[in-house]
C-alpha atoms as a PDB file:
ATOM      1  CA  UNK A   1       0.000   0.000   0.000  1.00  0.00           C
ATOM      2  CA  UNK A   2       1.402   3.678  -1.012  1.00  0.00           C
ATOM      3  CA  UNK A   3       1.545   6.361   1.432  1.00  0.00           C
ATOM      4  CA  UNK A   4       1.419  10.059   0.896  1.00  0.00           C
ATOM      5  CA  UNK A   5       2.361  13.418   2.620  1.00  0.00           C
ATOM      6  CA  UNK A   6       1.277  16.583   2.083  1.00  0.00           C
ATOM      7  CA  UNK A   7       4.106  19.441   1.927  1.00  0.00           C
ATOM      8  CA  UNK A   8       2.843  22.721   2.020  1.00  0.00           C
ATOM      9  CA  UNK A   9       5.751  24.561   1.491  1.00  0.00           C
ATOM     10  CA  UNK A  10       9.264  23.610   2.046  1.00  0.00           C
ATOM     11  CA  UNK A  11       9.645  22.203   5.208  1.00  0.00           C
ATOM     12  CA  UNK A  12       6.431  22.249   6.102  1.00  0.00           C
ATOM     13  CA  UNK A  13       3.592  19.362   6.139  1.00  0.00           C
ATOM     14  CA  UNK A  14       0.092  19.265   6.813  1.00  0.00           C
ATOM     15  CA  UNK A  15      -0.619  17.591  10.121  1.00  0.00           C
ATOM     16  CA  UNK A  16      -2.869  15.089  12.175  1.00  0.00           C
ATOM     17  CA  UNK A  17      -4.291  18.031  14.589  1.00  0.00           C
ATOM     18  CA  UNK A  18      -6.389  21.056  14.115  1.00  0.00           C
ATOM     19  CA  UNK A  19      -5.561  24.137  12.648  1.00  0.00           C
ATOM     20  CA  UNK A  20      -6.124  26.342   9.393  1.00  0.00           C
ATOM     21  CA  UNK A  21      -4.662  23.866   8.219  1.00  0.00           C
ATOM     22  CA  UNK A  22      -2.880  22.073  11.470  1.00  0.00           C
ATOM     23  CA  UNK A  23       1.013  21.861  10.282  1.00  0.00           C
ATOM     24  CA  UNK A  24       4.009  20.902  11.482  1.00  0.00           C
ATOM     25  CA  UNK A  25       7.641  21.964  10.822  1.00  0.00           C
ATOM     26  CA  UNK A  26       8.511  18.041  11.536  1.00  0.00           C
ATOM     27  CA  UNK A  27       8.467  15.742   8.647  1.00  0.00           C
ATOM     28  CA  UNK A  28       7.765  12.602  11.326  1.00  0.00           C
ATOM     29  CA  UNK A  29       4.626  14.601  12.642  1.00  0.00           C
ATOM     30  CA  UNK A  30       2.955  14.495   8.563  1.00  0.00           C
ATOM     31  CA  UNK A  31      -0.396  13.155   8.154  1.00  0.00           C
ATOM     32  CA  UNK A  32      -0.002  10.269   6.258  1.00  0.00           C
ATOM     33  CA  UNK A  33      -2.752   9.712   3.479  1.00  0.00           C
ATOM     34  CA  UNK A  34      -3.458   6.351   2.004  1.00  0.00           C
ATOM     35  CA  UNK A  35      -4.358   8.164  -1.440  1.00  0.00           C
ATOM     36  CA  UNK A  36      -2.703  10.478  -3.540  1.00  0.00           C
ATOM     37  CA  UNK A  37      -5.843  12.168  -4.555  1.00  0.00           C
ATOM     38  CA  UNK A  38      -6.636  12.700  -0.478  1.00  0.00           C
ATOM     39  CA  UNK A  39      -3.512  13.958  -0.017  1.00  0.00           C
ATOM     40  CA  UNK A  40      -4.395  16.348  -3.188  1.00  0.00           C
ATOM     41  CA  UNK A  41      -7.712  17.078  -1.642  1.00  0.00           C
ATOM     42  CA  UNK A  42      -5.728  18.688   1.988  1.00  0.00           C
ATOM     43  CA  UNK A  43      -3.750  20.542  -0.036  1.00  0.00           C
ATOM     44  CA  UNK A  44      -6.835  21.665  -2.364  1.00  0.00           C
ATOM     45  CA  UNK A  45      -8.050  22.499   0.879  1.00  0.00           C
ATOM     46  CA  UNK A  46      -5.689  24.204   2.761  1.00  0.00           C
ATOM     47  CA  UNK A  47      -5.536  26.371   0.062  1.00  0.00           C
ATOM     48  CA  UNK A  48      -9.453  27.761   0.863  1.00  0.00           C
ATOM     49  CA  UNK A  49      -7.233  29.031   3.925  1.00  0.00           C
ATOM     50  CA  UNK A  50      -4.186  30.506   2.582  1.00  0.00           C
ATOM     51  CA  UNK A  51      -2.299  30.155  -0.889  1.00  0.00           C
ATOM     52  CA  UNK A  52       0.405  27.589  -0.421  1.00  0.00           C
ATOM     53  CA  UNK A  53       1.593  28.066  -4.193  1.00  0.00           C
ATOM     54  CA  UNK A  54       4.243  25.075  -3.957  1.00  0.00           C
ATOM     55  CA  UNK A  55       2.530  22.722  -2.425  1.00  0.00           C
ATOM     56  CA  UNK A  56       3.023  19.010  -3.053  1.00  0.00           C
ATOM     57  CA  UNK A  57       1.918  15.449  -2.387  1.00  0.00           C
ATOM     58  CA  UNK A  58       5.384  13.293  -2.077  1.00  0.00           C
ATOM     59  CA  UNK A  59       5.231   9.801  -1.801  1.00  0.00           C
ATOM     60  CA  UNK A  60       6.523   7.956   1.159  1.00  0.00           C
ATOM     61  CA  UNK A  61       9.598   5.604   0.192  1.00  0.00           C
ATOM     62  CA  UNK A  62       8.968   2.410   2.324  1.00  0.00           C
ATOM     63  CA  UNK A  63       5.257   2.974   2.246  1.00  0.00           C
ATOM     64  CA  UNK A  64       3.879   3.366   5.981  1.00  0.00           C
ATOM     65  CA  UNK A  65       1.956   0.326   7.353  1.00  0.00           C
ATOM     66  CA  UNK A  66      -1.349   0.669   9.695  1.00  0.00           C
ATOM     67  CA  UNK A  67       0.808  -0.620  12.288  1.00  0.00           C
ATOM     68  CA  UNK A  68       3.576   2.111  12.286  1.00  0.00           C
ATOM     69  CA  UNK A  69       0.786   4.920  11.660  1.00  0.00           C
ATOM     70  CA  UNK A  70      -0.688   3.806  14.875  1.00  0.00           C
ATOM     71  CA  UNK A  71       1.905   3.769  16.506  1.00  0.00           C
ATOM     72  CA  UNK A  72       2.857   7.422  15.590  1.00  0.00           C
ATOM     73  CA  UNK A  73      -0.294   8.622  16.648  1.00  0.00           C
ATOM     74  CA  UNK A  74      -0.336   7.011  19.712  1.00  0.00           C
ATOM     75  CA  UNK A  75       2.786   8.152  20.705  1.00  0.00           C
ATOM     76  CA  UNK A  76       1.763  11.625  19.551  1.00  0.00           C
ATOM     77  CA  UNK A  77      -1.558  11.212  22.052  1.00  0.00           C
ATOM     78  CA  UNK A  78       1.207  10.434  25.270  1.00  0.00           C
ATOM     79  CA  UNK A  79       3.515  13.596  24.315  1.00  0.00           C
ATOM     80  CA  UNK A  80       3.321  15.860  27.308  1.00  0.00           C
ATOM     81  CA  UNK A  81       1.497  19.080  26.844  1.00  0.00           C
ATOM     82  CA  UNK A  82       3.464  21.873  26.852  1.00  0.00           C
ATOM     83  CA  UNK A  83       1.744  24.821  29.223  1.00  0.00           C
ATOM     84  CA  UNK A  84       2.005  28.528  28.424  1.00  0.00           C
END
């Protein structure tokens, strides 16, 4: 199964949580789409929001398994929140 990211522009990835779009500056912390087109789609988007003019789905070289994304995102739930 192929796995996608969503770069918004460089360094910069569209992310699991909330925002306008949610983003992160870490590559690890991407959402990782099972679909090309959905990745295309968050982009299409995040664009509503603000005009990412470079922005790119890149393919994922190994693809990322269920297993691993679950693991990411459960290790992203049991990150300590940062106060203040």
């Amino acid at each position: 199964m192929d796995s996608y990211i969503a770069e918004l522009e460089p360094g910069v990835w569209i992310a699991q949580w909330a925002g306008d779009p949610g983003r992160t500056l870490l590559k690890n912390n991407a959402k990782v789409f099972n679909r090309k087109s959905t990745a295309r789609r968050a982009i299409e988007k995040a664009q509503t929001m603000r005009p990412f003019k470079n922005a790119e789905v890149i393919e994922l070289d190994p693809p990322v398994t269920k297993a691993v994304r679950r693991q990411i995102y459960v290790e992203f739930l049991q990150r300590p929140v940062r106060e203040g």
